[in-house]
N, C-alpha and C. Protein backbone atom coordinates (compact mmCIF):
# COMPACT_ATOMS: atom_id res chain seq x y z
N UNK A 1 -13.07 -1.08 20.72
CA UNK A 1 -11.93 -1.66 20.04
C UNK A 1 -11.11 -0.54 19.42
N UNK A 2 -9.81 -1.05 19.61
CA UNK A 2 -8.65 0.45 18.96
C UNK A 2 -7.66 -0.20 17.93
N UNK A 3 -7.77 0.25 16.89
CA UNK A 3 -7.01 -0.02 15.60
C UNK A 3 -5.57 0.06 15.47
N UNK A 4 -4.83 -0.78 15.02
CA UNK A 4 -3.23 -0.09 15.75
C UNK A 4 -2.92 0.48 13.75
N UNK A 5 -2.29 1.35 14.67
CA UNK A 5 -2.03 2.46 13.44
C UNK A 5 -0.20 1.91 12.80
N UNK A 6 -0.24 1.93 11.86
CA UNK A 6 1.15 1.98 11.47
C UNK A 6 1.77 3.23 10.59
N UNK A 7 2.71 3.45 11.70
CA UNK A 7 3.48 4.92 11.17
C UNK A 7 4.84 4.92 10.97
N UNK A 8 5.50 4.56 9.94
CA UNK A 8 6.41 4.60 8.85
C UNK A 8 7.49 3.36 9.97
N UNK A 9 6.65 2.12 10.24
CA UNK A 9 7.27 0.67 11.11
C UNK A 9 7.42 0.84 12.41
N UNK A 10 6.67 1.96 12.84
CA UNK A 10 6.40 1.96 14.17
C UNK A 10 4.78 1.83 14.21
N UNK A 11 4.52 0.84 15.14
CA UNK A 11 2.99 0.54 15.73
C UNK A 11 2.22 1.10 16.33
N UNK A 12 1.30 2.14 16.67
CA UNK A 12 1.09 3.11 17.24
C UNK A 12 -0.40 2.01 17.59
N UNK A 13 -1.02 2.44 19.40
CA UNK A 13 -2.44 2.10 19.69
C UNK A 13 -2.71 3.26 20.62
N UNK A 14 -4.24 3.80 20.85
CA UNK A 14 -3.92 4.86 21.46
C UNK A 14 -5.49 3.90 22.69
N UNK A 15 -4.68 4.55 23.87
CA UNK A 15 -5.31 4.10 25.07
C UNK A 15 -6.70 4.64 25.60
N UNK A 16 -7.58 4.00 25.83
CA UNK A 16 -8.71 4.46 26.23
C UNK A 16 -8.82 5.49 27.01
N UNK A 17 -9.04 6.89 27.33
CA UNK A 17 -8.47 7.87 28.40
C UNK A 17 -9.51 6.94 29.52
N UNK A 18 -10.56 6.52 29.56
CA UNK A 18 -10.91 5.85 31.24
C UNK A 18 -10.05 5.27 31.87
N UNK A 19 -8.69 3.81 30.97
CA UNK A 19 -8.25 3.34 31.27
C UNK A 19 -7.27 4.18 31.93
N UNK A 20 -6.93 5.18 31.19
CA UNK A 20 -5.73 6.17 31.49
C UNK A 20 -6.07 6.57 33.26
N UNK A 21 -7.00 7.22 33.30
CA UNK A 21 -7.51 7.56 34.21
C UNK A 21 -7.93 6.69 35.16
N UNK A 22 -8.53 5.58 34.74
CA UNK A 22 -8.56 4.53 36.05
C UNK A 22 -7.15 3.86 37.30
N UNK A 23 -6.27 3.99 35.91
CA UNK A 23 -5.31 3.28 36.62
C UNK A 23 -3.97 4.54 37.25
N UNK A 24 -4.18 5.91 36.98
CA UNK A 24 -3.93 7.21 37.09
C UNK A 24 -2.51 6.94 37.01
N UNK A 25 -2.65 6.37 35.42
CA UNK A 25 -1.60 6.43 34.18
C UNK A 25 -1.11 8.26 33.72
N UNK A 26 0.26 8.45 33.05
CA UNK A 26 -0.04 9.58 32.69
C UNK A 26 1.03 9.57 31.59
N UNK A 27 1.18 10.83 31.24
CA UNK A 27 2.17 11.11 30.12
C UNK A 27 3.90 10.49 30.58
N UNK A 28 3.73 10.21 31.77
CA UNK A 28 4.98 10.52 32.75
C UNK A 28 5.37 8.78 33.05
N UNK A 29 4.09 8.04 32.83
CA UNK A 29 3.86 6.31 32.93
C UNK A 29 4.70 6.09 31.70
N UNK A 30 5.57 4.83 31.98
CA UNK A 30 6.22 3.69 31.22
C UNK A 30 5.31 2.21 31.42
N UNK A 31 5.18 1.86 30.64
CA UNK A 31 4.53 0.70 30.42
C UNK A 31 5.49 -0.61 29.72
N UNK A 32 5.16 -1.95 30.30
CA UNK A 32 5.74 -3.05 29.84
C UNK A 32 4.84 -4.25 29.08
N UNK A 33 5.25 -4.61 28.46
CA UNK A 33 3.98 -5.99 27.99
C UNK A 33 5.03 -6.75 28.11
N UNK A 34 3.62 -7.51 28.63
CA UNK A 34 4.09 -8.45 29.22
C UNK A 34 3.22 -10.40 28.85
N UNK A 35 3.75 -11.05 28.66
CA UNK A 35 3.25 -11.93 27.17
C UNK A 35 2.77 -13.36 28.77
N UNK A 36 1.84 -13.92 28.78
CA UNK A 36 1.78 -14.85 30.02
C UNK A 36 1.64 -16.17 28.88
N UNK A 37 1.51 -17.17 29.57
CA UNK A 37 1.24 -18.78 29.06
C UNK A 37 0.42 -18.80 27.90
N UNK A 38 -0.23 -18.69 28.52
CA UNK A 38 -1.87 -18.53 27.56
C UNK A 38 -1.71 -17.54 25.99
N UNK A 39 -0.53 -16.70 26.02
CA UNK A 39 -0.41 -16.23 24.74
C UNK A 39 -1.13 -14.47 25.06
N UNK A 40 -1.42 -14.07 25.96
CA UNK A 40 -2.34 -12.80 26.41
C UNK A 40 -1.22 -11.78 26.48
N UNK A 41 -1.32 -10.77 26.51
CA UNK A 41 -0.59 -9.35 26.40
C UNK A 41 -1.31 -8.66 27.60
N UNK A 42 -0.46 -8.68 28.41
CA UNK A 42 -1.03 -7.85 29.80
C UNK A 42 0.37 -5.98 29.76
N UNK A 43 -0.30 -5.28 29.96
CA UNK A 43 -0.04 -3.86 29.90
C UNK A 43 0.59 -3.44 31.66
N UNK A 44 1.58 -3.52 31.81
CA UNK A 44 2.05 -2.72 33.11
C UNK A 44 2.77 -1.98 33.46
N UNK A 45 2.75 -1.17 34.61
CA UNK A 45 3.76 0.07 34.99
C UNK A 45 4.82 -0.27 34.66
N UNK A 46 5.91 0.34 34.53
CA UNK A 46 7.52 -0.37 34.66
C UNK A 46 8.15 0.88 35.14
N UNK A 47 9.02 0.31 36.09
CA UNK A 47 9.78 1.13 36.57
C UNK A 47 11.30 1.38 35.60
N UNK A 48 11.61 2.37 35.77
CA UNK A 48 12.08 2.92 34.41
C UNK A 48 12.22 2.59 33.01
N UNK A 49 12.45 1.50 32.84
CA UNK A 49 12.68 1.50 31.37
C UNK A 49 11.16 0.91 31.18
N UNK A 50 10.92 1.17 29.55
CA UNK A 50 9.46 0.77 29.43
C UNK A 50 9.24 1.79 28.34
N UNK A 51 7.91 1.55 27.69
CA UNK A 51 7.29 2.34 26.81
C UNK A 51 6.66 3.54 27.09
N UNK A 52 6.63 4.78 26.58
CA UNK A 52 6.41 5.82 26.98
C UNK A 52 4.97 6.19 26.69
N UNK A 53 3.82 7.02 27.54
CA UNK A 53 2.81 6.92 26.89
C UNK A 53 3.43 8.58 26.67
N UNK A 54 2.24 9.01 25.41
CA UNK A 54 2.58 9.90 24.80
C UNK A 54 0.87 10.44 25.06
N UNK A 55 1.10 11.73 25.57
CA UNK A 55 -0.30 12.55 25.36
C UNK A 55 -0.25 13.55 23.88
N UNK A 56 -1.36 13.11 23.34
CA UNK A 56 -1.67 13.88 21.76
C UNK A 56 -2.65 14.30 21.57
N UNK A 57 -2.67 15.43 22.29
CA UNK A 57 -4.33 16.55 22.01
C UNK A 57 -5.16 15.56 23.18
N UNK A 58 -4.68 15.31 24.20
CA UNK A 58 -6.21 14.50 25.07
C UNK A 58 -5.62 12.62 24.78
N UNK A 59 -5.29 12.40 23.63
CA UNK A 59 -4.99 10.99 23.22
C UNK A 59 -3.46 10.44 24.10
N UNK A 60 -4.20 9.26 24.52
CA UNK A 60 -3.03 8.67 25.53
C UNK A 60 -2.47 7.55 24.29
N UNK A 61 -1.20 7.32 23.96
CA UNK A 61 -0.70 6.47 22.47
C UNK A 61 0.39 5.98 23.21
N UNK A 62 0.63 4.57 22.60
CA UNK A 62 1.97 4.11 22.89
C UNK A 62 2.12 3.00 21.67
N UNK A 63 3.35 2.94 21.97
CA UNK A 63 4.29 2.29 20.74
C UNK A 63 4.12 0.93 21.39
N UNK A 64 3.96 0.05 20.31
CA UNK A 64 3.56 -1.85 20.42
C UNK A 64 5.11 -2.17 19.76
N UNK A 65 6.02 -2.97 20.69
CA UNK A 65 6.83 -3.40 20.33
C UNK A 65 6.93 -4.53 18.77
N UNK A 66 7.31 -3.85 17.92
CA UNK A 66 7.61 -4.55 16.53
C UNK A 66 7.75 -5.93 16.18
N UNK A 67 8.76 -6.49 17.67
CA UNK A 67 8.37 -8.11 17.61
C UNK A 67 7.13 -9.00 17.74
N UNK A 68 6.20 -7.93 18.89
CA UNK A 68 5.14 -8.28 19.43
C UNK A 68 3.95 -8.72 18.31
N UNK A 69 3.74 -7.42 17.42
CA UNK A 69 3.38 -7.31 16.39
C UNK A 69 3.53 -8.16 15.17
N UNK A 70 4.52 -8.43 14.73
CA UNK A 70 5.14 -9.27 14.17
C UNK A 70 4.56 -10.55 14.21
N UNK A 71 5.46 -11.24 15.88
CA UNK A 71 4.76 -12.65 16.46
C UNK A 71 2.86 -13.03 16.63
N UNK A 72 2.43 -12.03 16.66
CA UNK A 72 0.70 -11.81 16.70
C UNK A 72 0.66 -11.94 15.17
N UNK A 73 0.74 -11.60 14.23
CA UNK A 73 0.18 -11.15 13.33
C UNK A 73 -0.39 -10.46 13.12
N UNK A 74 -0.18 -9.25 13.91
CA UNK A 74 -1.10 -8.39 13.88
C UNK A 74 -0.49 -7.26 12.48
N UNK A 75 -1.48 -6.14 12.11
CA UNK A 75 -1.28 -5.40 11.11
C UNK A 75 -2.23 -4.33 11.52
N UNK A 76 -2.01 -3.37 10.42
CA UNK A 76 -2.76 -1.86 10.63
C UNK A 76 -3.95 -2.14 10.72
N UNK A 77 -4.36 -3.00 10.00
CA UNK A 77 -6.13 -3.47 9.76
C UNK A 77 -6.10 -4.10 11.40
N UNK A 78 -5.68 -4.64 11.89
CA UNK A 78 -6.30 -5.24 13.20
C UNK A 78 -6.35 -4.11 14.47
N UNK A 79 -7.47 -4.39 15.19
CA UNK A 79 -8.03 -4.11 15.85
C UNK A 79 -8.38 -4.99 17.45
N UNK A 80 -7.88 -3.86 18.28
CA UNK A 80 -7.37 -4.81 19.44
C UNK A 80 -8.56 -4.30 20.48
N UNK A 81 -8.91 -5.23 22.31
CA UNK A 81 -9.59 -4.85 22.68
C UNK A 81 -9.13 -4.81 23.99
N UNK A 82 -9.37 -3.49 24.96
CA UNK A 82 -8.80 -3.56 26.27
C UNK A 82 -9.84 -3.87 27.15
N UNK A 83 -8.95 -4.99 28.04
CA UNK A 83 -10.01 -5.86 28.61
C UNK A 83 -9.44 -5.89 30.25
N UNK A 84 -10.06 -5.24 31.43
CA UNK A 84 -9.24 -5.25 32.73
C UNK A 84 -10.30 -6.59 33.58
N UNK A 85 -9.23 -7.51 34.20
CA UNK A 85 -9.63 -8.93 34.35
C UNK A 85 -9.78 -8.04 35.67
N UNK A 86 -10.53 -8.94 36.73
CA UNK A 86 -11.08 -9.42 38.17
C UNK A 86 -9.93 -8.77 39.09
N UNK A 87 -8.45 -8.96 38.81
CA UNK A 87 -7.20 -8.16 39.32
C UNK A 87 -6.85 -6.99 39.06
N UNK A 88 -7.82 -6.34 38.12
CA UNK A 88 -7.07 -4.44 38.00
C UNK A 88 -5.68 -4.75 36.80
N UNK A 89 -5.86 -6.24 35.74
CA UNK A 89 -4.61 -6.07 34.98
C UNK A 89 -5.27 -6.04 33.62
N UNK A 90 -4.74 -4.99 32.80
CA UNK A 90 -5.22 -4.47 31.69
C UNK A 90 -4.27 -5.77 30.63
N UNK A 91 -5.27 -6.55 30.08
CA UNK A 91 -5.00 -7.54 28.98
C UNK A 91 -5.45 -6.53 27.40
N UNK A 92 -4.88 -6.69 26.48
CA UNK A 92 -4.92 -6.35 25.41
C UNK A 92 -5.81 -7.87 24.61
């Protein structure tokens, strides 16, 4: 489980490097969330526009959109879990 960090109203979570590496994600990957029926946060490539992952000393980090956050309830204290379903799609 990875704690989302809050840094002065930006959301910071930093990515499992297996995941990084499984899905041969990189500093150079944009990522989209993406919200399905069920209320789930699925994590995917995006072709250009998208969230940037950021490499920090080895640490793969990306920014959680503020609404997202917000609409979850989520906060600095919560703690999220990456979960890759039966399809190779990384659910938060």
């Amino acid at each position: 489980m990875v704690k989302i960090v809050d840094n002065s109203g930006q959301y910071k979570l930093t990515i499992p490097k297996d995941i990084v590496v499984d899905k041969s994600w990189s500093s150079k990957t944009r990522i989209k969330f993406i919200e399905d029926i069920n209320e789930n946060i699925f994590l995917k490539p995006a072709e250009g526009k998208g969230i940037k992952i950021v490499n920090n000393s080895g640490q793969f980090k990306i920014t959680i959109p503020k609404d997202i956050v917000e609409d979850k309830g989520w906060s600095s204290n919560t703690k999220l879990r990456f979960v890759e379903n039966i399809g190779g799609n990384i659910i938060l």
